[in-house]
C-alpha atoms as a PDB file:
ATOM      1  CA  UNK A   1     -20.362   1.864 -18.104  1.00  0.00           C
ATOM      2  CA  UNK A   2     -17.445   3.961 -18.378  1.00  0.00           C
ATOM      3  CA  UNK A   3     -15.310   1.356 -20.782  1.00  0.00           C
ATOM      4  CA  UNK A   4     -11.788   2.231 -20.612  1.00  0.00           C
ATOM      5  CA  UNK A   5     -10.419   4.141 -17.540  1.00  0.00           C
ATOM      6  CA  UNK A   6      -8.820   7.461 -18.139  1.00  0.00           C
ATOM      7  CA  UNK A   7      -7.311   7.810 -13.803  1.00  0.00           C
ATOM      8  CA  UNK A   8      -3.914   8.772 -13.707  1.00  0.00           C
ATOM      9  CA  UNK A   9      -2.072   9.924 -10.839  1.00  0.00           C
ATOM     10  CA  UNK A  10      -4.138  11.770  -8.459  1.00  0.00           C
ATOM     11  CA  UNK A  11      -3.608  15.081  -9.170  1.00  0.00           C
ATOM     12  CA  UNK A  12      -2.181  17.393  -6.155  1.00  0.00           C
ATOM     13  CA  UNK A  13      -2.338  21.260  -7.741  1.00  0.00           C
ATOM     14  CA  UNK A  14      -0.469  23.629  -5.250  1.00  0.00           C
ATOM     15  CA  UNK A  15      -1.495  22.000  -2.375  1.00  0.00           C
ATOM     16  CA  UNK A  16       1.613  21.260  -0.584  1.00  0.00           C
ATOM     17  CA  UNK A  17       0.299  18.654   1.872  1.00  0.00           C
ATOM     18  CA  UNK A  18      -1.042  17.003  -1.549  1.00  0.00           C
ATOM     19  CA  UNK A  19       2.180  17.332  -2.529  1.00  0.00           C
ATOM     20  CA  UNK A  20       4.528  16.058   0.324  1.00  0.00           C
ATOM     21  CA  UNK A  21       1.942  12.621   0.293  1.00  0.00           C
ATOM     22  CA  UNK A  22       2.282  12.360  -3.400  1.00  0.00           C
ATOM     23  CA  UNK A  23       6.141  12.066  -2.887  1.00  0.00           C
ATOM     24  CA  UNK A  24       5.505  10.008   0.353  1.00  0.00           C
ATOM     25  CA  UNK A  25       3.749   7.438  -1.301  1.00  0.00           C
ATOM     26  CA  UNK A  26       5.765   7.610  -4.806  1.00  0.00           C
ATOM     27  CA  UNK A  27       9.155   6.744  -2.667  1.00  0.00           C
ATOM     28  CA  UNK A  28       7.285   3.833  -0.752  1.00  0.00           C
ATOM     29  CA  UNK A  29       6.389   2.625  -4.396  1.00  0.00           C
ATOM     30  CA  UNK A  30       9.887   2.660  -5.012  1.00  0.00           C
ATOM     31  CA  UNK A  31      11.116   1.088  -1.845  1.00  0.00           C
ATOM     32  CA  UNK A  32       8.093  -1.925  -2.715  1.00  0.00           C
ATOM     33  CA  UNK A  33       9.923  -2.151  -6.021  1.00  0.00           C
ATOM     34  CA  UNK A  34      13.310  -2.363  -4.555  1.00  0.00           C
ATOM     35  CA  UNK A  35      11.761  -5.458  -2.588  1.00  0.00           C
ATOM     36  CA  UNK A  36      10.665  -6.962  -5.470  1.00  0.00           C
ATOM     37  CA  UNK A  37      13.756  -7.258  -7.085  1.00  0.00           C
ATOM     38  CA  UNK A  38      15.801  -8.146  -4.156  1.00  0.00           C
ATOM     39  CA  UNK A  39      13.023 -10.840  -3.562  1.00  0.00           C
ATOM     40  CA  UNK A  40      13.460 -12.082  -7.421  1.00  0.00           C
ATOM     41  CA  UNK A  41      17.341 -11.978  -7.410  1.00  0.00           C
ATOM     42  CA  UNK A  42      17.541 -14.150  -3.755  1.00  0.00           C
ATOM     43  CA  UNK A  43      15.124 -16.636  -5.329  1.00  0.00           C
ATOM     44  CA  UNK A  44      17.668 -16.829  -8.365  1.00  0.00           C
ATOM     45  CA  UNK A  45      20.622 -17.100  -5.931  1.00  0.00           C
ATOM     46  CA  UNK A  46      18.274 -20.056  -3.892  1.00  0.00           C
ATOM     47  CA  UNK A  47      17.879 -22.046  -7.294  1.00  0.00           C
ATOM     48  CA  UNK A  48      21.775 -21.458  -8.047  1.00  0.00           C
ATOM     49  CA  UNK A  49      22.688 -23.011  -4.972  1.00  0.00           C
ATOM     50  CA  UNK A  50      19.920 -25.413  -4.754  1.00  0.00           C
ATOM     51  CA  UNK A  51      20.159 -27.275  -7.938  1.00  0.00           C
ATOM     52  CA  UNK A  52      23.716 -26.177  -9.478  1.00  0.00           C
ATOM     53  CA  UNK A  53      25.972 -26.592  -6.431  1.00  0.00           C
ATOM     54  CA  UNK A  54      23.365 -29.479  -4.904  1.00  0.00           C
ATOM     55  CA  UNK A  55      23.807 -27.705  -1.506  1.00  0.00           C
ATOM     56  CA  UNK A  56      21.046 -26.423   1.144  1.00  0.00           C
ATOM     57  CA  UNK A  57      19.529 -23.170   1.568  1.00  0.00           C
ATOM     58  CA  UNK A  58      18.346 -21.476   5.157  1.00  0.00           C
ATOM     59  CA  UNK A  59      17.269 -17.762   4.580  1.00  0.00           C
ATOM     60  CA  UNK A  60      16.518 -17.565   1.605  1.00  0.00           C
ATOM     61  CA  UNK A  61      12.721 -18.683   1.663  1.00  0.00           C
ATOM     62  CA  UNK A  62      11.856 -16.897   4.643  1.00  0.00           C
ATOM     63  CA  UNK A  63      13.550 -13.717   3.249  1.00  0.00           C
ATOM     64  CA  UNK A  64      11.356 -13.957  -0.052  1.00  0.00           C
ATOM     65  CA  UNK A  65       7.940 -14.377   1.749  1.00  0.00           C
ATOM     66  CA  UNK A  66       8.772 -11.590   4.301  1.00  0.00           C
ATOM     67  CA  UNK A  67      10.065  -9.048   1.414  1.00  0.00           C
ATOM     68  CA  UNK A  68       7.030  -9.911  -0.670  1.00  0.00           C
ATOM     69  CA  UNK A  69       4.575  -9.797   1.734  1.00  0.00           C
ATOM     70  CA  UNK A  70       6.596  -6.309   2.690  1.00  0.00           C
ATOM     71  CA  UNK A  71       6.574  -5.398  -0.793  1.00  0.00           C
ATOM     72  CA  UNK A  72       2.707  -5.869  -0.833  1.00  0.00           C
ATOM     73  CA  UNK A  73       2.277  -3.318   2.298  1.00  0.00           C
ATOM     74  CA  UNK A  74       4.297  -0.566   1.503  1.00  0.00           C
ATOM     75  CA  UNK A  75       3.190  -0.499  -2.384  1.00  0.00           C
ATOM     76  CA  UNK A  76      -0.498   0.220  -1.379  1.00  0.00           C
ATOM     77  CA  UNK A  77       0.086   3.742  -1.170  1.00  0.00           C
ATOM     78  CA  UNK A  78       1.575   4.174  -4.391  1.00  0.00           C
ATOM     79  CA  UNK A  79      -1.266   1.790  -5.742  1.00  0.00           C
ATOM     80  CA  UNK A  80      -3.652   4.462  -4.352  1.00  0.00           C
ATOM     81  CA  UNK A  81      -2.438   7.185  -5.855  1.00  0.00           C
ATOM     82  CA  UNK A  82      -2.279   6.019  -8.834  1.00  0.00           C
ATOM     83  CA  UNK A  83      -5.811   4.913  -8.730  1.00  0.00           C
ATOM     84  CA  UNK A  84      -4.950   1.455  -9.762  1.00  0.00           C
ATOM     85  CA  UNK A  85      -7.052  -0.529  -7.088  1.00  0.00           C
ATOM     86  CA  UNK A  86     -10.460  -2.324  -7.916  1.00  0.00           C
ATOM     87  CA  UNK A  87     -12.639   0.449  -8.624  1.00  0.00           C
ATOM     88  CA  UNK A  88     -16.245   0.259 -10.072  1.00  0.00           C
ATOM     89  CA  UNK A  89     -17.362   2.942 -11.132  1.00  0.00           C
ATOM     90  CA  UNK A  90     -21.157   1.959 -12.153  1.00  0.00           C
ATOM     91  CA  UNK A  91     -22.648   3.913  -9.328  1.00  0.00           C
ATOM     92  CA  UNK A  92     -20.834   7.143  -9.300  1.00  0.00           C
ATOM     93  CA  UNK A  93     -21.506   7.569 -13.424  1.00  0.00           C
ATOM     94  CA  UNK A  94     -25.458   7.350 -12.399  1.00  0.00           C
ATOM     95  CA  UNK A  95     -25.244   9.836  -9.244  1.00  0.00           C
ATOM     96  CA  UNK A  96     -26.033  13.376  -9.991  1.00  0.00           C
ATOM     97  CA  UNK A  97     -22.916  15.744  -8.912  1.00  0.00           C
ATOM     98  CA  UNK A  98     -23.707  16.104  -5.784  1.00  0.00           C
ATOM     99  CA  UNK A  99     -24.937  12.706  -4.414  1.00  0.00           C
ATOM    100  CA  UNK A 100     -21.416  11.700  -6.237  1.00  0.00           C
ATOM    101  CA  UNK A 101     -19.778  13.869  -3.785  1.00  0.00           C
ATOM    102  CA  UNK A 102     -21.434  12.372  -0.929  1.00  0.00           C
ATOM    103  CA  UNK A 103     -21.004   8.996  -1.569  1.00  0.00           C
ATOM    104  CA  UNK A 104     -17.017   9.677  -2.445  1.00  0.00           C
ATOM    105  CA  UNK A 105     -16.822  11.311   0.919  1.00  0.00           C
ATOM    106  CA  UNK A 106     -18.681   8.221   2.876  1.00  0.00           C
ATOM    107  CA  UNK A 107     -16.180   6.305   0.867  1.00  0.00           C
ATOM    108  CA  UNK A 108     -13.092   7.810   1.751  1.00  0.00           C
ATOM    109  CA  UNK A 109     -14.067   8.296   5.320  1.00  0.00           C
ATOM    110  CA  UNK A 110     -15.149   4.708   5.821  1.00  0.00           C
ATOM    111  CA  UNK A 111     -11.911   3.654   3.877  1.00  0.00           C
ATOM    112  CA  UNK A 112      -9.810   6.442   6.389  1.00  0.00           C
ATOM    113  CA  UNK A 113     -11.922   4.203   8.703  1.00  0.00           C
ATOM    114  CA  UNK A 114     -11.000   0.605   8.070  1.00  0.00           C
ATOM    115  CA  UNK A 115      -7.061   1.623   7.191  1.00  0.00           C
ATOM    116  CA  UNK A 116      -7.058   2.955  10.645  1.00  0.00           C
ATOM    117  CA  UNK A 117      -7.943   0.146  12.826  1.00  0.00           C
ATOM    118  CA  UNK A 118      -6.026  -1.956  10.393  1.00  0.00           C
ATOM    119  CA  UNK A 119      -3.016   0.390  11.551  1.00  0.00           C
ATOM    120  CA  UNK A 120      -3.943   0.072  15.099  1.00  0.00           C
ATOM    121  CA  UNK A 121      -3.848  -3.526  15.326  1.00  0.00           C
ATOM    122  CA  UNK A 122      -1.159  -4.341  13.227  1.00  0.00           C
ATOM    123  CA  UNK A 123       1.323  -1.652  15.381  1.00  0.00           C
ATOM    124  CA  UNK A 124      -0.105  -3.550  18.354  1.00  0.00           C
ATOM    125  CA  UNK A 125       1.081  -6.982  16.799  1.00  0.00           C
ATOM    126  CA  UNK A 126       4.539  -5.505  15.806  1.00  0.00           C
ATOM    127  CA  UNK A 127       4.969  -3.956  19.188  1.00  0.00           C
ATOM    128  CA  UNK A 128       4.022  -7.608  20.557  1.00  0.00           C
ATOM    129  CA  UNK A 129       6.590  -8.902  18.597  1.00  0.00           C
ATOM    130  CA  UNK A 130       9.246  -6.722  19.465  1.00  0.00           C
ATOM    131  CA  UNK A 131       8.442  -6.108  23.124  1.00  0.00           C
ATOM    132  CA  UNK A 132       8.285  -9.941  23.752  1.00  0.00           C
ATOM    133  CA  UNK A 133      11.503 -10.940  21.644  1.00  0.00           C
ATOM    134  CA  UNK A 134       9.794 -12.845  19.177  1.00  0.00           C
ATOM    135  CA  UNK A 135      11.983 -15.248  16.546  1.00  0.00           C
ATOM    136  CA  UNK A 136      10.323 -17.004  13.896  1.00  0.00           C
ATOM    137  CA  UNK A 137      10.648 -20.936  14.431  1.00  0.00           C
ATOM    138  CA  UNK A 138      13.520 -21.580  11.690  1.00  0.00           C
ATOM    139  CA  UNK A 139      16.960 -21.928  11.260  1.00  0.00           C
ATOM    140  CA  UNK A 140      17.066 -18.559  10.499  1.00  0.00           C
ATOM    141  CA  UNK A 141      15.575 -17.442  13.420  1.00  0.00           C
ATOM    142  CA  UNK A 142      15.254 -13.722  12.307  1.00  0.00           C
ATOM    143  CA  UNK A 143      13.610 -11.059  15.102  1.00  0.00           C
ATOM    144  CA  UNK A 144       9.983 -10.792  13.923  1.00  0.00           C
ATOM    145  CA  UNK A 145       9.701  -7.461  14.476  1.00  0.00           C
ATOM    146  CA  UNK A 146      11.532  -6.373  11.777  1.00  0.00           C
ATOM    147  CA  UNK A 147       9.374  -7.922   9.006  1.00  0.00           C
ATOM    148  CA  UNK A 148       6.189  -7.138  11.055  1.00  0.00           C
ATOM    149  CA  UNK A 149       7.446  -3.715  11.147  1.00  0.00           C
ATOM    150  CA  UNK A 150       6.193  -3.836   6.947  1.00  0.00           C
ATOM    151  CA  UNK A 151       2.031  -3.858   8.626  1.00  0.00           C
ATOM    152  CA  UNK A 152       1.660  -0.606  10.327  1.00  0.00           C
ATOM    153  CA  UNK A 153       4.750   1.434   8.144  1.00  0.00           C
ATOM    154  CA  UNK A 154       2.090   0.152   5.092  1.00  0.00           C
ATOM    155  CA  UNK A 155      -1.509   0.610   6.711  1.00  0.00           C
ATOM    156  CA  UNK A 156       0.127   4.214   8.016  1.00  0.00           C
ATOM    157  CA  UNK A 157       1.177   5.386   4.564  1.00  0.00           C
ATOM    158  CA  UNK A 158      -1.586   4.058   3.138  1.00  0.00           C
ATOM    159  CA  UNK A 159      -4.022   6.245   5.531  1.00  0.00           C
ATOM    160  CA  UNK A 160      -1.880   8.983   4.913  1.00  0.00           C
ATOM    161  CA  UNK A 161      -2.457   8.819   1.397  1.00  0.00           C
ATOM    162  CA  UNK A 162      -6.658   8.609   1.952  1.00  0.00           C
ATOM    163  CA  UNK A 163      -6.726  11.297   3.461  1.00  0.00           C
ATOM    164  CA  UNK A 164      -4.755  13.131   1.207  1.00  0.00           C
ATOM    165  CA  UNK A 165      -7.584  12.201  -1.811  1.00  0.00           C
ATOM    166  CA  UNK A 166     -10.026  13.241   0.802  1.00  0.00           C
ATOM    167  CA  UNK A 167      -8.356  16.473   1.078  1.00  0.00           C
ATOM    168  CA  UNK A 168      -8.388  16.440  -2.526  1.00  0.00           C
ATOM    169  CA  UNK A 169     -11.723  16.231  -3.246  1.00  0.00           C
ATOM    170  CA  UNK A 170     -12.951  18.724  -0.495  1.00  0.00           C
ATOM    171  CA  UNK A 171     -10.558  21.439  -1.760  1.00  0.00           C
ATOM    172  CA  UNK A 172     -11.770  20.665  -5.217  1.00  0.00           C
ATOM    173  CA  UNK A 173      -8.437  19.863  -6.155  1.00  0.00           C
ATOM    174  CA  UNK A 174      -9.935  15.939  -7.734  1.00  0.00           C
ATOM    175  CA  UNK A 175     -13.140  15.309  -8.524  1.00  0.00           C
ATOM    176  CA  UNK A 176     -15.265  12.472  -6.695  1.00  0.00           C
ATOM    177  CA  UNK A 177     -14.249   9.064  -8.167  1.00  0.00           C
ATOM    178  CA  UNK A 178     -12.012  11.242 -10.622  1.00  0.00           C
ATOM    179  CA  UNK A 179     -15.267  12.007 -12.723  1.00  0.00           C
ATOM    180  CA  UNK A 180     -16.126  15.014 -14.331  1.00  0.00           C
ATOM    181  CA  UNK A 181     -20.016  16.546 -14.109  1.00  0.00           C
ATOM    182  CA  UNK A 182     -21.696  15.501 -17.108  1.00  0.00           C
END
């Protein structure tokens, strides 16, 4: 077993594609963080109003679900590249070099694989959503679309980013799984 992880960012060289999805997906980290907070500070505003000035609250629940569940989304390519999703790394460490390569590439193209018909159906939901006029069933009442707009802007950017560390490892510019030969 490897023990502590070394990953970093994943690296882009000169590449600019590398380079334009490494910004792409360090902005959408930001935006997910910018949800976060605004999330965090309309909860504090719900519990000032809730339990200081006794009085009732319509938004600001649905708003904190929909931003965090947003937040979730659009973060996951930032998450990729910096390598911090669940990653075991037991089998790759045992491969020789170039079964390692093979099994990174099944793995990125079955992951390029899965992203993308989670992209497909989740525009097809948002494009339900806003083709039919849904409203959520609340006080609020807030056009669905908007917050089901998070699903396919996140599974997109996330693909995007995929097949950027595919890129990456065919051009040499990573290593598979981020190992070195040894």
């Amino acid at each position: 077993m490897a023990g502590q992880s070394n990953a970093a960012a994943a690296p882009v060289g000169n590449n600019p594609f590398l380079r334009l999805v490494a910004a792409i997906s360090t902005l959408a980290g930001w935006c997910s963080a910018a949800m976060i907070v605004a999330a965090v500070a309309i909860t504090c505003q719900m519990i000032f109003i809730r339990f200081v000035l006794n009085g009732s609250t319509v938004w600001q629940t649905e708003a904190v679900i929909y931003l965090v569940v947003a937040a979730t989304l659009i973060g996951l390519p930032y998450v990729q590249r910096l390598r911090g999703h669940v990653n075991v790394d037991l089998i790759p460490l045992a491969l020789p070099r170039r079964a390692r390569m093979g099994l990174a590439l099944v793995t990125l193209s079955v992951s390029i694989l899965i992203v993308g018909v989670m992209l497909f159906y989740g525009y097809e939901y948002w494009h339900f959503a806003w083709d039919r006029g849904w409203r959520s069933d609340t006080v609020w009442g807030v056009r669905l679309w908007i917050p089901y707009l998070s699903i396919p802007i996140g599974f997109g950017l996330l693909l995007l980013q995929l097949v950027a560390d595919l890129v990456a490892v065919l051009t040499g510019v990573e290593k598979p799984f981020g190992l070195e030969d040894g």
